[in-house]
Protein backbone atom coordinates (compact mmCIF):
# COMPACT_ATOMS: atom_id res chain seq x y z
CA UNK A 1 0.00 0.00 0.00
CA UNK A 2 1.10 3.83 -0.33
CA UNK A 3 2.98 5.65 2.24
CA UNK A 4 -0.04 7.63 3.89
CA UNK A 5 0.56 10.88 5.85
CA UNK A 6 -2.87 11.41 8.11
CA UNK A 7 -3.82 14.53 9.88
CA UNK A 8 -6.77 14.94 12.00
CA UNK A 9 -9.09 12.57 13.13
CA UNK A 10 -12.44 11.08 11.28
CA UNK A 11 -15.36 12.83 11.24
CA UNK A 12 -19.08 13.21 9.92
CA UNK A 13 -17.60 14.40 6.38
CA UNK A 14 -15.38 11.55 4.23
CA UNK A 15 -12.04 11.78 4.68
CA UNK A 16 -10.18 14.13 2.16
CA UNK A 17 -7.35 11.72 -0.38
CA UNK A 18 -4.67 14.36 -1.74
CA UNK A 19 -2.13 12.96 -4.58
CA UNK A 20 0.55 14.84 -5.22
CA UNK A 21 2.14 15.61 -8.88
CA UNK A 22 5.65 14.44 -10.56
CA UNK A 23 8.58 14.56 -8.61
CA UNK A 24 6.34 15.39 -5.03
CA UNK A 25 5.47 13.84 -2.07
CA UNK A 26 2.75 13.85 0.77
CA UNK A 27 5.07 16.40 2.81
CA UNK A 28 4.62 18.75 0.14
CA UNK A 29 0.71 19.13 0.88
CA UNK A 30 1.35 19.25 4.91
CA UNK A 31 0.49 22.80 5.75
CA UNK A 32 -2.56 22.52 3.24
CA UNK A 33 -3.84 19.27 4.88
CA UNK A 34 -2.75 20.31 8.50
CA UNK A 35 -5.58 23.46 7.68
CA UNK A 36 -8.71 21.04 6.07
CA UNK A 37 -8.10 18.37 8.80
CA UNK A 38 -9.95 20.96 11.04
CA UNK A 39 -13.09 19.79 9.88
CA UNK A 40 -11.93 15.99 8.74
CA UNK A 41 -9.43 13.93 8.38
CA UNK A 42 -7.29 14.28 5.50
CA UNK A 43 -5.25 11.50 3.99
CA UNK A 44 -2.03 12.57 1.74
CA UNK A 45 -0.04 9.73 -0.53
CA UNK A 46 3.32 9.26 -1.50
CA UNK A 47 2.50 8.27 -5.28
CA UNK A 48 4.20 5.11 -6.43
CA UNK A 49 7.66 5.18 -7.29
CA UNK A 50 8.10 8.72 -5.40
CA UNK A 51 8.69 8.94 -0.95
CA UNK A 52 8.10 6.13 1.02
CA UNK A 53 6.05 4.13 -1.22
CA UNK A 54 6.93 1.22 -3.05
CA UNK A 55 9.00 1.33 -6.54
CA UNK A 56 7.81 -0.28 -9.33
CA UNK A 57 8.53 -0.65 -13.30
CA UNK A 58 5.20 0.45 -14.37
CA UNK A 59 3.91 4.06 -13.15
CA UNK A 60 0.38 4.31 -15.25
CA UNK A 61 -2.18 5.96 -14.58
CA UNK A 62 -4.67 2.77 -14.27
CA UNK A 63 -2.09 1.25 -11.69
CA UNK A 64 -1.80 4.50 -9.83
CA UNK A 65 -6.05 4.92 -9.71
CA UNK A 66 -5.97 1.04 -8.24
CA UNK A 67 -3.26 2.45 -5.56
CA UNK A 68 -5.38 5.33 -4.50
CA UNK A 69 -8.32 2.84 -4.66
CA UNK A 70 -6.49 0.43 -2.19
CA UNK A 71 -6.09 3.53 0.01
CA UNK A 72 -10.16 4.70 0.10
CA UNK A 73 -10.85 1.04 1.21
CA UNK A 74 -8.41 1.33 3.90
CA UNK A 75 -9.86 4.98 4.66
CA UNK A 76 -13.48 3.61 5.09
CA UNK A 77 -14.32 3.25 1.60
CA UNK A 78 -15.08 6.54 0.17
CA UNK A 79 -13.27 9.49 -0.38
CA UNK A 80 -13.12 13.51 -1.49
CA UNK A 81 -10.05 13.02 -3.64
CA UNK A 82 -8.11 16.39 -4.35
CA UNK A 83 -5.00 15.57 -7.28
CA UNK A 84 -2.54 18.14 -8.64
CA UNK A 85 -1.08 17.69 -12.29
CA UNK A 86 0.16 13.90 -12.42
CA UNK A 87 -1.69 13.23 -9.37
CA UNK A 88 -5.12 14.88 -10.81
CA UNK A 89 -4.83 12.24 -14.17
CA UNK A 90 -4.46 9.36 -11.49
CA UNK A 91 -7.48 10.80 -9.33
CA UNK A 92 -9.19 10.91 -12.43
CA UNK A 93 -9.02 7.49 -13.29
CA UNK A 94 -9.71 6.68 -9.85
CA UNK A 95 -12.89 7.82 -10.73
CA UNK A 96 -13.42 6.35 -14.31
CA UNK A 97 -12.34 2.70 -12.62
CA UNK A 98 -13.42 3.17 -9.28
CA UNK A 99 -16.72 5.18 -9.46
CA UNK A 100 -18.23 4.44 -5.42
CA UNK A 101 -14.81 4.89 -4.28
CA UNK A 102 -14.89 9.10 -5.21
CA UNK A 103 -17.78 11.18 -3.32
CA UNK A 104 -16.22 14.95 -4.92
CA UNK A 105 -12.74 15.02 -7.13
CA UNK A 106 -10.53 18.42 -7.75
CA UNK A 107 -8.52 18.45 -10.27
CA UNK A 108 -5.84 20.67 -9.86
CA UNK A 109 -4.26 22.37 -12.94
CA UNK A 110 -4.47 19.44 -15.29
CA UNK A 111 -6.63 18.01 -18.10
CA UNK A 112 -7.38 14.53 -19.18
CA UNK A 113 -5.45 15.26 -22.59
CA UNK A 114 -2.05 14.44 -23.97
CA UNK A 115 0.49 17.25 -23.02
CA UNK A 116 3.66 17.30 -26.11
CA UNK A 117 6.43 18.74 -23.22
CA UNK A 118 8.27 16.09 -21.39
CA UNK A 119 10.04 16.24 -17.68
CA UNK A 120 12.47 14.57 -18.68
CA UNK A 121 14.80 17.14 -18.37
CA UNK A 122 14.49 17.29 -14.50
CA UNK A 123 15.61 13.67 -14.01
CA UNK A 124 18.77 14.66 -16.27
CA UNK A 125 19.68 17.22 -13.50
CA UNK A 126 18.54 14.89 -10.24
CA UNK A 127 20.70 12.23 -12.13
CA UNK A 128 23.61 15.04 -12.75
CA UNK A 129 24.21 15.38 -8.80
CA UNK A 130 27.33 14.01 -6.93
CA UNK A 131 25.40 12.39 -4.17
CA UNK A 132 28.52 11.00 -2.77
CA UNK A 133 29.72 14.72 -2.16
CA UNK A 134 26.28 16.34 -0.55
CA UNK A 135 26.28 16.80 3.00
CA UNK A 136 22.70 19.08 3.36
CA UNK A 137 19.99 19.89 0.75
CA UNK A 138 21.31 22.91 0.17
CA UNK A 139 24.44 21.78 -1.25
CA UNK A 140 22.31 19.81 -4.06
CA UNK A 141 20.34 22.34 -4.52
CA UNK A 142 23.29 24.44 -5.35
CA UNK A 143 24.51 21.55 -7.67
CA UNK A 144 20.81 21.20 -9.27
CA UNK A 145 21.40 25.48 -10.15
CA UNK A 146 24.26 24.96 -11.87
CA UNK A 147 22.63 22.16 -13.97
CA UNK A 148 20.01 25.16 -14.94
CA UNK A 149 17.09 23.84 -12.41
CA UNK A 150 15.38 27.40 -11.41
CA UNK A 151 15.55 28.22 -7.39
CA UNK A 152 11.54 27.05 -6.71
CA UNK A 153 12.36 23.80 -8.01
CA UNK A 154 15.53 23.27 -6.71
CA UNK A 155 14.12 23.63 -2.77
CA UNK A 156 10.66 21.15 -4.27
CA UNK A 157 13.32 18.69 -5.81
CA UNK A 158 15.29 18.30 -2.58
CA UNK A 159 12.41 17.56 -0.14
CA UNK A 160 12.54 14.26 -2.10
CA UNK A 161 16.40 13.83 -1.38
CA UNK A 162 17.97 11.23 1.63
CA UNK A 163 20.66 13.07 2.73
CA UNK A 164 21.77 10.70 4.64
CA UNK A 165 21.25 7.94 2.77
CA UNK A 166 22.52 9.61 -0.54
CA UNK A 167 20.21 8.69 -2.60
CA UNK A 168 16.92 10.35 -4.42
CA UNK A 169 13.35 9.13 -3.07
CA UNK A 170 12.11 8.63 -6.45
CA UNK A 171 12.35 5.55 -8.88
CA UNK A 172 14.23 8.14 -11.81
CA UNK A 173 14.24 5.06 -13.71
CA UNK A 174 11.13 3.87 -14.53
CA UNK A 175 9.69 7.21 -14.18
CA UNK A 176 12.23 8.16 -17.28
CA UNK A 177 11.31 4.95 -18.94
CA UNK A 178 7.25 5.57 -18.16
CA UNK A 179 8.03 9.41 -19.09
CA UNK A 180 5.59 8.90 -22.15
CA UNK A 181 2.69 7.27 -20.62
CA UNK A 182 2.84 10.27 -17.38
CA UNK A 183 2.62 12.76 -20.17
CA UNK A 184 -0.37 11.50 -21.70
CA UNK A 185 -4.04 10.22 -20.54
CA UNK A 186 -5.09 6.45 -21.25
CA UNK A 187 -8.27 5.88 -23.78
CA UNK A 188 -11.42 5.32 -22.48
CA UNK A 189 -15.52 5.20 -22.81
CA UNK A 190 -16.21 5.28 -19.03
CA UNK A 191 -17.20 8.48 -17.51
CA UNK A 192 -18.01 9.90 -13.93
CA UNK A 193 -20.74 11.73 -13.32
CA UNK A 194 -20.27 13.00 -9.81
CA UNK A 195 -19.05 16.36 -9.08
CA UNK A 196 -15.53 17.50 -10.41
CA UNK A 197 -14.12 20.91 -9.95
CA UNK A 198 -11.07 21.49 -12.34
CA UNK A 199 -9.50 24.17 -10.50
CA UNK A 200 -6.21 25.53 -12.57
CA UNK A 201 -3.84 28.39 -12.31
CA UNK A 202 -4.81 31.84 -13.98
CA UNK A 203 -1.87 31.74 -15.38
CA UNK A 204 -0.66 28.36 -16.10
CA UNK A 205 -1.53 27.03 -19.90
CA UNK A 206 -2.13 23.21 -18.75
CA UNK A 207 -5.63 23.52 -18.85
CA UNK A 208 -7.54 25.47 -22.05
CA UNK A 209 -10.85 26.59 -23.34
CA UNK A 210 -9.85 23.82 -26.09
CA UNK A 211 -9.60 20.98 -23.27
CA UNK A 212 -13.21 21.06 -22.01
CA UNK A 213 -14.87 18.77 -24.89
CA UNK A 214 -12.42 16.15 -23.40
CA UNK A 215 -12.71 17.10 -19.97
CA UNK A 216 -16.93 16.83 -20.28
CA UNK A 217 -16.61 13.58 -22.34
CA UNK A 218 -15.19 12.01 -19.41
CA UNK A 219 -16.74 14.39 -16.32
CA UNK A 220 -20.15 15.96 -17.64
CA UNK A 221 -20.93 17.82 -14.41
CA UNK A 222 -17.77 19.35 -14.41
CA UNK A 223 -16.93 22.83 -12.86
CA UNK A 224 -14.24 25.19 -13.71
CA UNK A 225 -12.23 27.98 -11.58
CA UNK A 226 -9.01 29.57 -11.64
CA UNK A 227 -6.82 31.52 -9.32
CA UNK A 228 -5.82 34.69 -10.54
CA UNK A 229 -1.65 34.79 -10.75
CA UNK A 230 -1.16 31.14 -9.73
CA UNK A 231 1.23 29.18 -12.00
CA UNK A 232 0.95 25.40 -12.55
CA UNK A 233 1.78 25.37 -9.02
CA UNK A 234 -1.46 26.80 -7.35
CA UNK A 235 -1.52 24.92 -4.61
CA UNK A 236 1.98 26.32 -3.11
CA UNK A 237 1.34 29.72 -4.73
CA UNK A 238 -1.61 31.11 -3.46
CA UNK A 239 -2.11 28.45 -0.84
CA UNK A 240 -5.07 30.28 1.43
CA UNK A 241 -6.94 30.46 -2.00
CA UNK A 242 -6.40 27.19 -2.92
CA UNK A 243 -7.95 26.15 0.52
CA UNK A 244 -10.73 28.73 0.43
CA UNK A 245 -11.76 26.70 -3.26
CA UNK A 246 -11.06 23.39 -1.88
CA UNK A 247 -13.67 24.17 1.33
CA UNK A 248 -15.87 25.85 -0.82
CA UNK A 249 -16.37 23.24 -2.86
CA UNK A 250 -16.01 20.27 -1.10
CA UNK A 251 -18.95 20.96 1.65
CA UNK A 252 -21.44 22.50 -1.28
């Protein structure tokens, strides 16, 4: 089963089931779930292949849907599922494949489309560090800016780094090799028709006007927001908005 990071204890509303994106991990949604779990408890993953979780050589989107399905089970069963980027395609398909499991999904600032960029270029510079010479984070991170990594990234990259261990908490290999496949969005004729809210950055380009035939195929009571001057990254960036949609939404 996934690493799980639980805050708060249960109460009368479902528990809340955040997946992170590429390259995160549950601590990178702690302040945001330490907030919600005021009014339930809130369940955050380590995705396959990235934290504690276990490694594997596949990392699609239909195996990481059964993961977070495995998870609601364990969680009582159902679940208001919250997933940013690669973790929004895999909540997604949690709730093409696993439609009982999902009471209210958020989709944060991704679409169920193929994207043409790759990330490839991030494992390049994770792979380009002398672990063997890094003694703190910020002596990778230091190492990742001279491979070209901008200074947000370099501090997000490093919260997946064992220091001590010298080693990267994240399976670069298959995640190069499934690189493809995390990019795009599997075929399919199900749909879901319980309430999604695809909630994107204002001004991040991952999810467009043109995306919403696909997005309604799949999710026909979809809802759309954005937060004005968030990035792709909404959920750091303009975090007390990001709740205030999340709380909003999730109790209407």
């Amino acid at each position: 089963m996934l690493n799980m990071i639980i805050h708060g204890t249960p109460t009368d509303l479902p528990p809340l089931l955040i997946a992170h994106g590429l390259y995160g991990s549950a601590r990178n949604w702690s302040v945001i779930a330490k907030r919600i779990s005021d009014t339930r408890q809130v369940v955050a993953v380590d995705m396959r292949n990235h934290g504690d979780s276990p490694w594997s050589d596949s990392h699609s989107y239909p195996d990481m849907a059964d993961d977070l399905a495995e998870v609601v089970t364990h969680i009582g069963g159902v679940a208001d599922v919250v997933g940013h980027s690669m973790g929004g395609k895999a909540s997604m398909m949690l709730a093409l494949r696993h439609p009982d499991a999902v009471r209210r999904l958020v989709v944060a600032d991704i679409a169920p489309v193929n994207y043409t960029h790759s990330q490839i270029s991030f494992i390049e510079a994770m792979r380009g560090v002398d672990l063997s010479t890094v003694t703190r984070r910020s002596e990778a991170e230091a190492q990742l800016a001279d491979l070209g990594v901008e200074r947000a990234l370099q501090s997000f990259f490093t919260q997946s780094l064992d220091v001590t261990q010298k080693c990267w908490k994240l399976n670069l290999d298959t995640l190069a090799a499934e690189m493809p496949n995390i990019m795009a969005f599997p075929e399919t004729d199900r749909h879901w028709d319980g309430p999604v809210l695809f909630l994107s950055g204002g001004a991040s380009d991952y999810v467009q006007h043109e995306h919403r035939g696909a997005i309604r195929a799949l999710f026909p009571h979809a809802r759309f927001a954005k937060l004005p001057g968030a990035g792709h990254w909404l959920h750091a960036e303009k975090p007390r908005e990001f709740e205030a949609s999340l709380r909003a939404f999730l109790v209407a």
